[in-house]
Protein backbone atom coordinates (compact mmCIF):
# COMPACT_ATOMS: atom_id res chain seq x y z
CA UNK A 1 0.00 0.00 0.00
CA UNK A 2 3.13 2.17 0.76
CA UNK A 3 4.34 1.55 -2.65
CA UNK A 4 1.15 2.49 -4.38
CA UNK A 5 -0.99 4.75 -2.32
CA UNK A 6 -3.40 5.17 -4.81
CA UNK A 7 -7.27 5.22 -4.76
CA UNK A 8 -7.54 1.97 -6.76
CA UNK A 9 -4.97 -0.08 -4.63
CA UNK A 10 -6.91 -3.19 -2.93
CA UNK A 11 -5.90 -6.22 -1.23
CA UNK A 12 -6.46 -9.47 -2.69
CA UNK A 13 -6.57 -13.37 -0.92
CA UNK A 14 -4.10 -15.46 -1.63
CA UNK A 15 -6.88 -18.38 -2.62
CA UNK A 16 -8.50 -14.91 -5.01
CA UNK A 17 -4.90 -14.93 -6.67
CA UNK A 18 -4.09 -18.06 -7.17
CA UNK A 19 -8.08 -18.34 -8.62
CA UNK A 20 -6.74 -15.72 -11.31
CA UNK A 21 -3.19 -17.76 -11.94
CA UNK A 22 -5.17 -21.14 -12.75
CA UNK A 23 -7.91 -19.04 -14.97
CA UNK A 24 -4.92 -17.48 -16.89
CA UNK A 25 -3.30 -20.80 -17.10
CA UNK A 26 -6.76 -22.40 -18.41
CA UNK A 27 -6.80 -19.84 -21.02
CA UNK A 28 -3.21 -20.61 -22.22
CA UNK A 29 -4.31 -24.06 -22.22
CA UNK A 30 -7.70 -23.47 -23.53
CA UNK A 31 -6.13 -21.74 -27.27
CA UNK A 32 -2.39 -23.18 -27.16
CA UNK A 33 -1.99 -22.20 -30.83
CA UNK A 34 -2.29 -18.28 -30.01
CA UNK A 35 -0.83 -15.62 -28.19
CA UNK A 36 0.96 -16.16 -25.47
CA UNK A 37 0.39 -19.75 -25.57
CA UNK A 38 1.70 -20.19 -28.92
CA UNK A 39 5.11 -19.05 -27.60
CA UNK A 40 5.08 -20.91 -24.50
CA UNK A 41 4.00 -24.55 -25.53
CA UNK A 42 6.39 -24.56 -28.43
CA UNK A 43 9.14 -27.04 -28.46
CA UNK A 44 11.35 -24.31 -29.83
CA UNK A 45 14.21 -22.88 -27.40
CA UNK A 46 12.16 -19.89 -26.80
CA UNK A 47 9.38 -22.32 -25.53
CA UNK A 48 11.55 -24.21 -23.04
CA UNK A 49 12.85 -21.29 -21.82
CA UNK A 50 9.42 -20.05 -20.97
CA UNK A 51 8.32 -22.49 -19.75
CA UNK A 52 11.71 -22.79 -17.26
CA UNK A 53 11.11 -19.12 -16.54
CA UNK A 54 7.63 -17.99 -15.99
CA UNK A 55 6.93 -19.97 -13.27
CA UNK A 56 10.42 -18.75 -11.91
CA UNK A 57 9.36 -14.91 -12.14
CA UNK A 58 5.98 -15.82 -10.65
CA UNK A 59 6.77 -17.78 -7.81
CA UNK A 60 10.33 -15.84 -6.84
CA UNK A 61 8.93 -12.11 -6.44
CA UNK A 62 5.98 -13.48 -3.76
CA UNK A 63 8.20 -15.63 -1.83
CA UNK A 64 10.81 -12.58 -1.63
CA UNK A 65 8.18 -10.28 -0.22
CA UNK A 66 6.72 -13.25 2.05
CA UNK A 67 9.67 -13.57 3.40
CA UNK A 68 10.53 -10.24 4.14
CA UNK A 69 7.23 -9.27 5.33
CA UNK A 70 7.89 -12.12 7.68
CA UNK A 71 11.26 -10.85 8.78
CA UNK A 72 9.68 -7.29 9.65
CA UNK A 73 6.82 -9.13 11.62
CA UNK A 74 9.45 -10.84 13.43
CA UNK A 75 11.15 -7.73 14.56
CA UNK A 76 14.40 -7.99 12.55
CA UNK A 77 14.06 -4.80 10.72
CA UNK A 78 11.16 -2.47 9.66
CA UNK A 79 8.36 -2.56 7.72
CA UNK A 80 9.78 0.24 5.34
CA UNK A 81 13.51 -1.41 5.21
CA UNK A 82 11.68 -4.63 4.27
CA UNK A 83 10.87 -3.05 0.98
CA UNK A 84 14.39 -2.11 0.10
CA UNK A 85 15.34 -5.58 1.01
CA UNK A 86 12.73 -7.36 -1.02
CA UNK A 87 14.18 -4.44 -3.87
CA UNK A 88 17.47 -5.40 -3.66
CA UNK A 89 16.77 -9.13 -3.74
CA UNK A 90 14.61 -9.02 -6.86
CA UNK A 91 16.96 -7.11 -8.27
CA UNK A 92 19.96 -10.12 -7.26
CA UNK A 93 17.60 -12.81 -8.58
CA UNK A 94 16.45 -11.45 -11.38
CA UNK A 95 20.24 -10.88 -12.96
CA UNK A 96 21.69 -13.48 -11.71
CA UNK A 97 18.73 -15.08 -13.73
CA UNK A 98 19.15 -13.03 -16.86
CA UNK A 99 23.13 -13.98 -16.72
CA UNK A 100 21.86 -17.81 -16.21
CA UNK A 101 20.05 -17.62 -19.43
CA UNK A 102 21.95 -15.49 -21.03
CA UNK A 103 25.19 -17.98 -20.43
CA UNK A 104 22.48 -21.26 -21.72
CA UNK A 105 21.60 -19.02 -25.22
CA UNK A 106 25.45 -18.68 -25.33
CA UNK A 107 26.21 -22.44 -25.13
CA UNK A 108 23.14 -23.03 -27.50
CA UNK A 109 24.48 -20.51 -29.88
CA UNK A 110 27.89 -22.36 -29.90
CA UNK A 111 25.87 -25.67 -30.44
CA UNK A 112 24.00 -24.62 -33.42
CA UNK A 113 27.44 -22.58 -34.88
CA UNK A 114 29.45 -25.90 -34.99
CA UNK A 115 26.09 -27.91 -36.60
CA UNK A 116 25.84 -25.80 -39.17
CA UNK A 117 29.41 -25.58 -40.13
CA UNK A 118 29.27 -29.41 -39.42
CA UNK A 119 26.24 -29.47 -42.22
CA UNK A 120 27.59 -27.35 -44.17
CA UNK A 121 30.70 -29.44 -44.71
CA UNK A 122 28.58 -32.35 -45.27
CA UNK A 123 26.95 -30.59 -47.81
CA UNK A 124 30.06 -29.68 -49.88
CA UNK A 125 31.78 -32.84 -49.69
CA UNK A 126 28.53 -34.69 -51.02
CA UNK A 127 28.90 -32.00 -53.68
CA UNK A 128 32.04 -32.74 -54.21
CA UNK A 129 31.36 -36.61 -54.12
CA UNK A 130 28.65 -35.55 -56.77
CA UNK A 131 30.91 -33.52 -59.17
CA UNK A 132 33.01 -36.27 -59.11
CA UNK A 133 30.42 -39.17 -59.72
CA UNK A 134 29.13 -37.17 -63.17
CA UNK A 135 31.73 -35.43 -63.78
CA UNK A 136 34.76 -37.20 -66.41
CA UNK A 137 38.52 -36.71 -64.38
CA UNK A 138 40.19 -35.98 -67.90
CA UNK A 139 37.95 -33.37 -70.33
CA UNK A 140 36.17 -32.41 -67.22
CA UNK A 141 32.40 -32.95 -69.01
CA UNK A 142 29.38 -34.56 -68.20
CA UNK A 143 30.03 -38.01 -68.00
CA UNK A 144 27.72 -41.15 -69.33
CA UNK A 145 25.87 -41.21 -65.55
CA UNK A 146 24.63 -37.42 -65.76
CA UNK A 147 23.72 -37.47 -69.66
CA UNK A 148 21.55 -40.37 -68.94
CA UNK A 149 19.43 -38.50 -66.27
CA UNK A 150 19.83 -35.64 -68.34
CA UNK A 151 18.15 -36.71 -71.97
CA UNK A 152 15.83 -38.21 -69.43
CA UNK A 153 14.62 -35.12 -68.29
CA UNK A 154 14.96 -33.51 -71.69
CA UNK A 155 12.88 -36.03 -73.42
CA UNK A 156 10.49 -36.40 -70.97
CA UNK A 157 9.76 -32.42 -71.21
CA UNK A 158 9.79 -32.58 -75.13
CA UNK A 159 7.13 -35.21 -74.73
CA UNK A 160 5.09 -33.35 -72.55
CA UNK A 161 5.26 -29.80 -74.09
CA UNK A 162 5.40 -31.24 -77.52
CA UNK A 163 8.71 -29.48 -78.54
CA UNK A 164 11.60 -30.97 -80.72
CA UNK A 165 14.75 -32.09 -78.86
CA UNK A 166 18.54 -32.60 -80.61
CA UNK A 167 21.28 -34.74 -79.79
CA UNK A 168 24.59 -34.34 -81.59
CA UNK A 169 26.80 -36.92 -82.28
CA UNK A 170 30.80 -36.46 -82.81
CA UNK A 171 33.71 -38.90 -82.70
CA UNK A 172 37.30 -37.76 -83.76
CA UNK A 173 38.87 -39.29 -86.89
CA UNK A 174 41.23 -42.18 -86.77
CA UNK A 175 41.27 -41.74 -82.65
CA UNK A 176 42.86 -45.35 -82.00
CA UNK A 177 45.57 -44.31 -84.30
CA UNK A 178 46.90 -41.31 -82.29
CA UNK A 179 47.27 -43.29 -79.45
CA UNK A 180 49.07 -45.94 -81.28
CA UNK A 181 51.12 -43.61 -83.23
CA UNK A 182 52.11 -41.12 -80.24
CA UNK A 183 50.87 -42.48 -77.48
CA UNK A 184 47.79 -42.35 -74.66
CA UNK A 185 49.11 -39.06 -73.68
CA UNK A 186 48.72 -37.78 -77.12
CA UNK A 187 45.23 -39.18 -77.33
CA UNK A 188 44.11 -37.94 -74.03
CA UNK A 189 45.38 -34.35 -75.18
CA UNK A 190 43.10 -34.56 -78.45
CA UNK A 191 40.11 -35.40 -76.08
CA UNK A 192 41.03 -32.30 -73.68
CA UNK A 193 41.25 -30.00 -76.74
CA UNK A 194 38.04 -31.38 -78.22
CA UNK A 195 36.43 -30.60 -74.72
CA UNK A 196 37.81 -27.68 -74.44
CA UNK A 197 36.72 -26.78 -78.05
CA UNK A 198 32.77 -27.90 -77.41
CA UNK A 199 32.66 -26.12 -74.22
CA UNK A 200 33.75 -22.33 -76.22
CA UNK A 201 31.61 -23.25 -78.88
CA UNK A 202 28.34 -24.59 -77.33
CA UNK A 203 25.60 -22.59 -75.91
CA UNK A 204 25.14 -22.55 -71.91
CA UNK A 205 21.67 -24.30 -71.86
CA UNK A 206 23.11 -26.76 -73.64
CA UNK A 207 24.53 -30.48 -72.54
């Protein structure tokens, strides 16, 4: 009353309050997919941390002031200096509850940093595992694997849209006699230039 001293300021039972806690809590209970209770009941962080809290900042203010109130009854100390008390030890809890959580969405944060680089490096080397499944070592083009799902694809689109579709079909001259005449090395040169010479001279929506 001290605190407030205003003409609206009434007392209230404890049975009146905790009558208004479990109506409140009905309610949340009652529409758990909105509001309040949306954020509460999820099993998100932010819902398991209210859920840890609330009850917390409920129950830790009354039993501060209980137990003060009961301290002033009991002579220790006044009525007035047992609302800088129950002040200052809200104010202790509280922070020390704020650094608590804040210390947990540190660790979290940590947690979820080195899963998602951990993902992420998943995720490239099965790239990389890809590229190198459909991918030929020496001319660096598609290889036989990748054409096949693409002229799947392709066809299956010309089908459906009722569009033509190409395939071109080039072999170089006399190949088995390069290699036998100057070697594999020599041969595998001719394909890298001939890959390298359909790759400037090919469109880029083109396989």
């Amino acid at each position: 009353e001290a605190l407030y001293e205003s003409i609206w300021f009434g007392t209230v039972a404890v049975h009146t309050a905790l009558g208004f806690l479990l109506l409140f809590a009905g309610l949340m209970l009652a529409v758990p997919g909105r509001g309040w209770a949306r954020i509460v009941f999820t099993d998100k962080f932010g819902g398991v941390v209210a859920r840890r809290v609330l009850p917390l900042i409920a129950v830790i203010p009354l039993g501060i002031l209980w137990l003060t109130h009961l301290g002033a009854k009991a002579g220790l100390y006044s009525e007035s200096m047992s609302e800088y008390i129950a002040a200052v030890a809200l104010l202790i809890v509280l922070t020390t509850l704020a650094i608590v959580m804040c210390g947990s969405l540190n660790v979290i944060d940590a947690h979820r940093r080195v899963m998602q680089n951990a993902r992420e490096r998943a995720l490239s080397e099965a790239n990389r595992m890809r590229h190198m499944a459909e991918v030929d070592a020496l001319t660096a083009l598609w290889n036989r694997r990748h054409f096949q799902a693409e002229a799947a694809a392709e066809i299956a689109a010309a089908h459906a849209n009722a569009t033509p579709l190409a395939m071109l079909m080039i072999d170089i001259d006399h190949f088995k006699g390069i290699n036998d005449a100057h070697g594999h090395a020599a041969g595998d040169k001719a394909l890298t230039l001939l890959a390298a010479t359909l790759k400037d001279f090919t469109r880029k929506g083109d396989c």
